[in-house]
N, C-alpha and C. Protein backbone atom coordinates (compact mmCIF):
# COMPACT_ATOMS: atom_id res chain seq x y z
N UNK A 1 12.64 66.97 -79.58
CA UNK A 1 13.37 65.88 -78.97
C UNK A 1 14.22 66.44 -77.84
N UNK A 2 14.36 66.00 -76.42
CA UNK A 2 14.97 66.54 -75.59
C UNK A 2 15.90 65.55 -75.07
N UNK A 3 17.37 65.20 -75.33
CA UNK A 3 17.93 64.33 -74.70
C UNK A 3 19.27 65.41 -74.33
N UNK A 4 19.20 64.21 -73.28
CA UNK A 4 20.11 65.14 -72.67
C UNK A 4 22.16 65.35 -72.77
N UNK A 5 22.19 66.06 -73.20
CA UNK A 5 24.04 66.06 -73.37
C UNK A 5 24.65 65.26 -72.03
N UNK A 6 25.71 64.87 -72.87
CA UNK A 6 26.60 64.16 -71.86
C UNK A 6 27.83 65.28 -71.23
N UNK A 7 27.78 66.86 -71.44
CA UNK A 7 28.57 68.32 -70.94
C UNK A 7 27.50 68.83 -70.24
N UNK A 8 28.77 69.23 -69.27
CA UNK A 8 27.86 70.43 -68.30
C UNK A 8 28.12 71.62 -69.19
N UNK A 9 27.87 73.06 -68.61
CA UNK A 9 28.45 74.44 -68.55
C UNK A 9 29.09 74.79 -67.55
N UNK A 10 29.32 74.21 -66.50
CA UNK A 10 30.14 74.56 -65.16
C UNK A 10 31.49 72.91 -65.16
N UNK A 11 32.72 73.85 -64.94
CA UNK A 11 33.94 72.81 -64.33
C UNK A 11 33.37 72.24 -63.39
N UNK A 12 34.48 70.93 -62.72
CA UNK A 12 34.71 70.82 -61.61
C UNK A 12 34.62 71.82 -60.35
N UNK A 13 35.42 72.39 -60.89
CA UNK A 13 36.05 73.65 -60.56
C UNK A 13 34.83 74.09 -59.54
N UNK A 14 34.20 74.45 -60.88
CA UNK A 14 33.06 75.46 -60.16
C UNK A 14 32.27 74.60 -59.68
N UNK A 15 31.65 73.69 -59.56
CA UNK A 15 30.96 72.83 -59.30
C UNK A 15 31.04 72.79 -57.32
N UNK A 16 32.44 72.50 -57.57
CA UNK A 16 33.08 72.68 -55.70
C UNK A 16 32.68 73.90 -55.23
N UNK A 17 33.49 75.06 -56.05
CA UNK A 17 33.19 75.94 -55.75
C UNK A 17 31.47 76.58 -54.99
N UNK A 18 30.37 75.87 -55.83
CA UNK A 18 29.33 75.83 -55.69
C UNK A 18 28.85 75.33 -53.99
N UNK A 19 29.48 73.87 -54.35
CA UNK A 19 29.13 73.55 -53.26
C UNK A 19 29.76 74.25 -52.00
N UNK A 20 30.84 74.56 -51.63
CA UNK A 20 31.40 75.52 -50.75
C UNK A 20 30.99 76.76 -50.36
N UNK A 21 30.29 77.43 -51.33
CA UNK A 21 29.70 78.93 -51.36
C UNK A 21 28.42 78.13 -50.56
N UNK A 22 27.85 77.08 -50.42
CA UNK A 22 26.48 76.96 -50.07
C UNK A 22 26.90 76.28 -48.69
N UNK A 23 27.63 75.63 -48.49
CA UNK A 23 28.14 74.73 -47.15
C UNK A 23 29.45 75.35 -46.87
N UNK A 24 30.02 76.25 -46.32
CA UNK A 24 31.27 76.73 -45.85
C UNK A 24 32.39 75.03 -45.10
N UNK A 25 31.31 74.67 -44.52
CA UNK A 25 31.95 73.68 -43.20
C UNK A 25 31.69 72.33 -44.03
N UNK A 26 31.89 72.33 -45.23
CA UNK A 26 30.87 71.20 -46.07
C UNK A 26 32.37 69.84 -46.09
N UNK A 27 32.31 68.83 -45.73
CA UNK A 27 33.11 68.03 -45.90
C UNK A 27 33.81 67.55 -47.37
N UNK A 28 34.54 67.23 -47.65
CA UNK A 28 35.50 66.68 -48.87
C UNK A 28 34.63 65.68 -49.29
N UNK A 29 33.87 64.55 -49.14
CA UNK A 29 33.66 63.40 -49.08
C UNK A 29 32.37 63.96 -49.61
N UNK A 30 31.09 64.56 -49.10
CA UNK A 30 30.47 65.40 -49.33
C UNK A 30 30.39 65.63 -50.68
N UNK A 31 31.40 67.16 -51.01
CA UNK A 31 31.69 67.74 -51.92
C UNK A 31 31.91 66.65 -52.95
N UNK A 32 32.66 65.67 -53.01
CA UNK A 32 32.85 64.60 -54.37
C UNK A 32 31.55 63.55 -54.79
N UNK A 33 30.47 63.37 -53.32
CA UNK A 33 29.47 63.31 -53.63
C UNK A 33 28.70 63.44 -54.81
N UNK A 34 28.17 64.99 -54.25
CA UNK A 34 27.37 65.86 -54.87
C UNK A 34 27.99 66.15 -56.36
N UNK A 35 29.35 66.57 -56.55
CA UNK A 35 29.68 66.79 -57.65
C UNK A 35 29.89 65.57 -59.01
N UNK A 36 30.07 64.40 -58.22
CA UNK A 36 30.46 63.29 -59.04
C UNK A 36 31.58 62.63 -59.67
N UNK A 37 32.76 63.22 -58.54
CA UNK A 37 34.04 62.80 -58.56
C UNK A 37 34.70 62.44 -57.32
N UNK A 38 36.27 61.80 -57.31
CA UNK A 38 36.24 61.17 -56.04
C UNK A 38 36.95 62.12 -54.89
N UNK A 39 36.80 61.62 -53.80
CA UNK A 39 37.37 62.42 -53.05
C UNK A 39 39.20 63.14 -53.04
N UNK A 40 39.63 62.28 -53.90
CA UNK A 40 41.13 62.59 -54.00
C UNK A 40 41.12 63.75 -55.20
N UNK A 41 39.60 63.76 -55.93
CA UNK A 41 39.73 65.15 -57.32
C UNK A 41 39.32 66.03 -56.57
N UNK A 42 38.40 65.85 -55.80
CA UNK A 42 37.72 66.81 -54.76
C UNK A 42 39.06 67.55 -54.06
N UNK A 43 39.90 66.96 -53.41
CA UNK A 43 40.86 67.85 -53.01
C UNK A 43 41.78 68.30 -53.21
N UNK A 44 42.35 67.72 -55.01
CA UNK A 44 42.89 68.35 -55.43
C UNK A 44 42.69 69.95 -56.03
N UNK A 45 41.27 69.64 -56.61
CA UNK A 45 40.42 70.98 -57.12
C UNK A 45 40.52 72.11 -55.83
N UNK A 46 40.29 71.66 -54.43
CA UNK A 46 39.98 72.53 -53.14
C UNK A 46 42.09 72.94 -53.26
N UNK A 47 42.56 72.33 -53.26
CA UNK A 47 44.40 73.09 -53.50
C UNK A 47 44.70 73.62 -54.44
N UNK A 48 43.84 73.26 -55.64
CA UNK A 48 44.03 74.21 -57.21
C UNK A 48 43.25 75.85 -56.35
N UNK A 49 42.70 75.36 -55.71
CA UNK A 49 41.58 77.04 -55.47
C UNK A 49 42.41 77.54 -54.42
N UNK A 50 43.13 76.81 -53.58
CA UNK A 50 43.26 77.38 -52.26
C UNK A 50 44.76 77.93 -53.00
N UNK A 51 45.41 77.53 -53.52
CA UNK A 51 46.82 77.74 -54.15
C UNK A 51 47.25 78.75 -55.44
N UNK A 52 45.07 79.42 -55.76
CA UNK A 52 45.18 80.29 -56.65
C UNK A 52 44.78 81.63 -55.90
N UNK A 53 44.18 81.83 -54.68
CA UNK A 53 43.85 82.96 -53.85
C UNK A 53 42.23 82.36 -54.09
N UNK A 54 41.65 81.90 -54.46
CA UNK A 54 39.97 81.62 -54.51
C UNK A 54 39.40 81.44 -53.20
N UNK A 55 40.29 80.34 -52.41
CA UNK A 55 39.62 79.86 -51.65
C UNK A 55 40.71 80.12 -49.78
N UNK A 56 40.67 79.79 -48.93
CA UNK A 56 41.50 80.00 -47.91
C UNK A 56 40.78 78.80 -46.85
N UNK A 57 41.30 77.82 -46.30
CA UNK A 57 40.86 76.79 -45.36
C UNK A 57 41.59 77.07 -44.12
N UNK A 58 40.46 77.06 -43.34
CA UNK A 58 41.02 76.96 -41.93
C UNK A 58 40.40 76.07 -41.06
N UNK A 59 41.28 75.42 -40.32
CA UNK A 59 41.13 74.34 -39.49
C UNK A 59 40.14 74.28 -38.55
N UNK A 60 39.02 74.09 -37.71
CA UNK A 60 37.99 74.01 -37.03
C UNK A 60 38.04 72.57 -36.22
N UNK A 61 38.35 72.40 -35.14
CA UNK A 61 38.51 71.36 -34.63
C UNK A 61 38.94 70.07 -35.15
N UNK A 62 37.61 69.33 -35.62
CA UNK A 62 38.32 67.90 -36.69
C UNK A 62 38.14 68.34 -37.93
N UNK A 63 37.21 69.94 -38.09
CA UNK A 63 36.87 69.87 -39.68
C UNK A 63 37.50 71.19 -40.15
N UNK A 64 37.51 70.98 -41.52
CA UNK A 64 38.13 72.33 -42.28
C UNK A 64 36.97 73.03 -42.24
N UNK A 65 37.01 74.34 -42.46
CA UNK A 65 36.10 76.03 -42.83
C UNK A 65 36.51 76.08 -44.04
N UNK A 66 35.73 76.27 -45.33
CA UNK A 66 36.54 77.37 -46.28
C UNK A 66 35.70 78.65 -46.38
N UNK A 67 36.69 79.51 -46.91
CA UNK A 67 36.03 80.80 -47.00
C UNK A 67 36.59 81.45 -48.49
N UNK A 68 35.50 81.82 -48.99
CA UNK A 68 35.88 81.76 -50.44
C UNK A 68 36.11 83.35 -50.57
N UNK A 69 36.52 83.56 -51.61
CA UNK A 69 37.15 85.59 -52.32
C UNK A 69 36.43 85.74 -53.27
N UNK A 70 35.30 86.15 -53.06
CA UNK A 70 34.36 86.39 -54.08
C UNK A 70 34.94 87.52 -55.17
N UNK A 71 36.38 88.20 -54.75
CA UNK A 71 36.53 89.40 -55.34
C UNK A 71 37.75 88.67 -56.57
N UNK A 72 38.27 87.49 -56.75
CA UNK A 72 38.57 86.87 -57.60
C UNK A 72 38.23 87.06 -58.73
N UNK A 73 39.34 87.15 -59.83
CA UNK A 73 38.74 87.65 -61.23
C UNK A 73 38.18 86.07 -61.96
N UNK A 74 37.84 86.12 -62.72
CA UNK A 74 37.18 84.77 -63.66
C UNK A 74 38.98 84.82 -64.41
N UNK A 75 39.08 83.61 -64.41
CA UNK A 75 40.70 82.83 -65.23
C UNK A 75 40.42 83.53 -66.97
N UNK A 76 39.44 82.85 -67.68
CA UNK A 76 39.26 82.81 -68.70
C UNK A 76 39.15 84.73 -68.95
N UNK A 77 40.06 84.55 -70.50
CA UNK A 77 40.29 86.00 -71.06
C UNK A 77 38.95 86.73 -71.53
N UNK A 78 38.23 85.86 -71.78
CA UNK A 78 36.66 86.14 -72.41
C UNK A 78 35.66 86.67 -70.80
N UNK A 79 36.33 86.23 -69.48
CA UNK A 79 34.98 86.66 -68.60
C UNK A 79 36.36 87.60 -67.45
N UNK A 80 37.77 87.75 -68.17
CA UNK A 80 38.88 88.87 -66.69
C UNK A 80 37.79 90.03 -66.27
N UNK A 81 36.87 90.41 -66.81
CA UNK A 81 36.45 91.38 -65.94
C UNK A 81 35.23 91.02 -65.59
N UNK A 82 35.34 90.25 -64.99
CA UNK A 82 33.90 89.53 -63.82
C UNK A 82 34.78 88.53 -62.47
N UNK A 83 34.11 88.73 -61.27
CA UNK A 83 34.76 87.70 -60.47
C UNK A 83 33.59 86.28 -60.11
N UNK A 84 34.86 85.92 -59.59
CA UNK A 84 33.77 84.76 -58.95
C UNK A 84 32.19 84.93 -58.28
N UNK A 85 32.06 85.81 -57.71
CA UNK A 85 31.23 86.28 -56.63
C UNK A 85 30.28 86.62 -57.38
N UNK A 86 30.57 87.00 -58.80
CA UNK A 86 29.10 86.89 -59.44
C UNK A 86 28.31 85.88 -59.84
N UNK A 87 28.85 85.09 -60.25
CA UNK A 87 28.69 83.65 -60.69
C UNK A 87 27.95 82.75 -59.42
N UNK A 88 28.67 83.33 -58.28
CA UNK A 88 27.84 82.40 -57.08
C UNK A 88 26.90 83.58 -56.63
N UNK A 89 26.63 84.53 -56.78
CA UNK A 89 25.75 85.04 -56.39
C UNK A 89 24.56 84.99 -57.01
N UNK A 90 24.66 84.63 -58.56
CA UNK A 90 23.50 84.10 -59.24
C UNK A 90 23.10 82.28 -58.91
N UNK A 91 23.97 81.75 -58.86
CA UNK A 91 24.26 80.46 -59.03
C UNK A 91 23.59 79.46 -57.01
N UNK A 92 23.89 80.58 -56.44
CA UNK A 92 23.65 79.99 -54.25
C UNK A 92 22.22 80.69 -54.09
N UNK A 93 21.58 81.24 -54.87
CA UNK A 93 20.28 82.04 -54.47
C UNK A 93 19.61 80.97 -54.26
């Protein structure tokens, strides 16, 4: 029987994250899209990251850049010695 759970294995969190590692210049509106939340979670999640060292936005004419720190440790005590950058490096191929 294959039905499908109503849980992912990836946050929000990462989910953005995802999308950002694949679209640098990727819009907010976009990003809540694809992920399935609204644009006001979408940018709160992008200030949870930008306000933890994850992420860094810079301004580009009308649009934001982000540029992510792949050298970021993982939050959770079970993965401190892994960073982000692994996770999207398996995850953006």
């Amino acid at each position: 029987m294959d039905t499908v759970p109503d849980w992912t294995f990836l946050t929000n969190h990462a989910h953005v994250l995802l999308c950002i590692a694949r679209d640098p210049g990727i819009r907010l509106r976009d990003v809540a899209h694809h992920v399935g939340i609204t644009e006001r979670a979408a940018q709160r999640i992008v200030a949870d990251l930008t306000t933890t060292g994850y992420l860094t936005v810079a301004r580009e004419g009308r649009r934001n850049h982000y540029q992510l720190n792949p050298a970021r440790p993982l939050r959770h005590p079970l993965e401190r010695d892994h960073h982000i950058g692994e996770i999207l490096a398996i995850l953006t191929e």
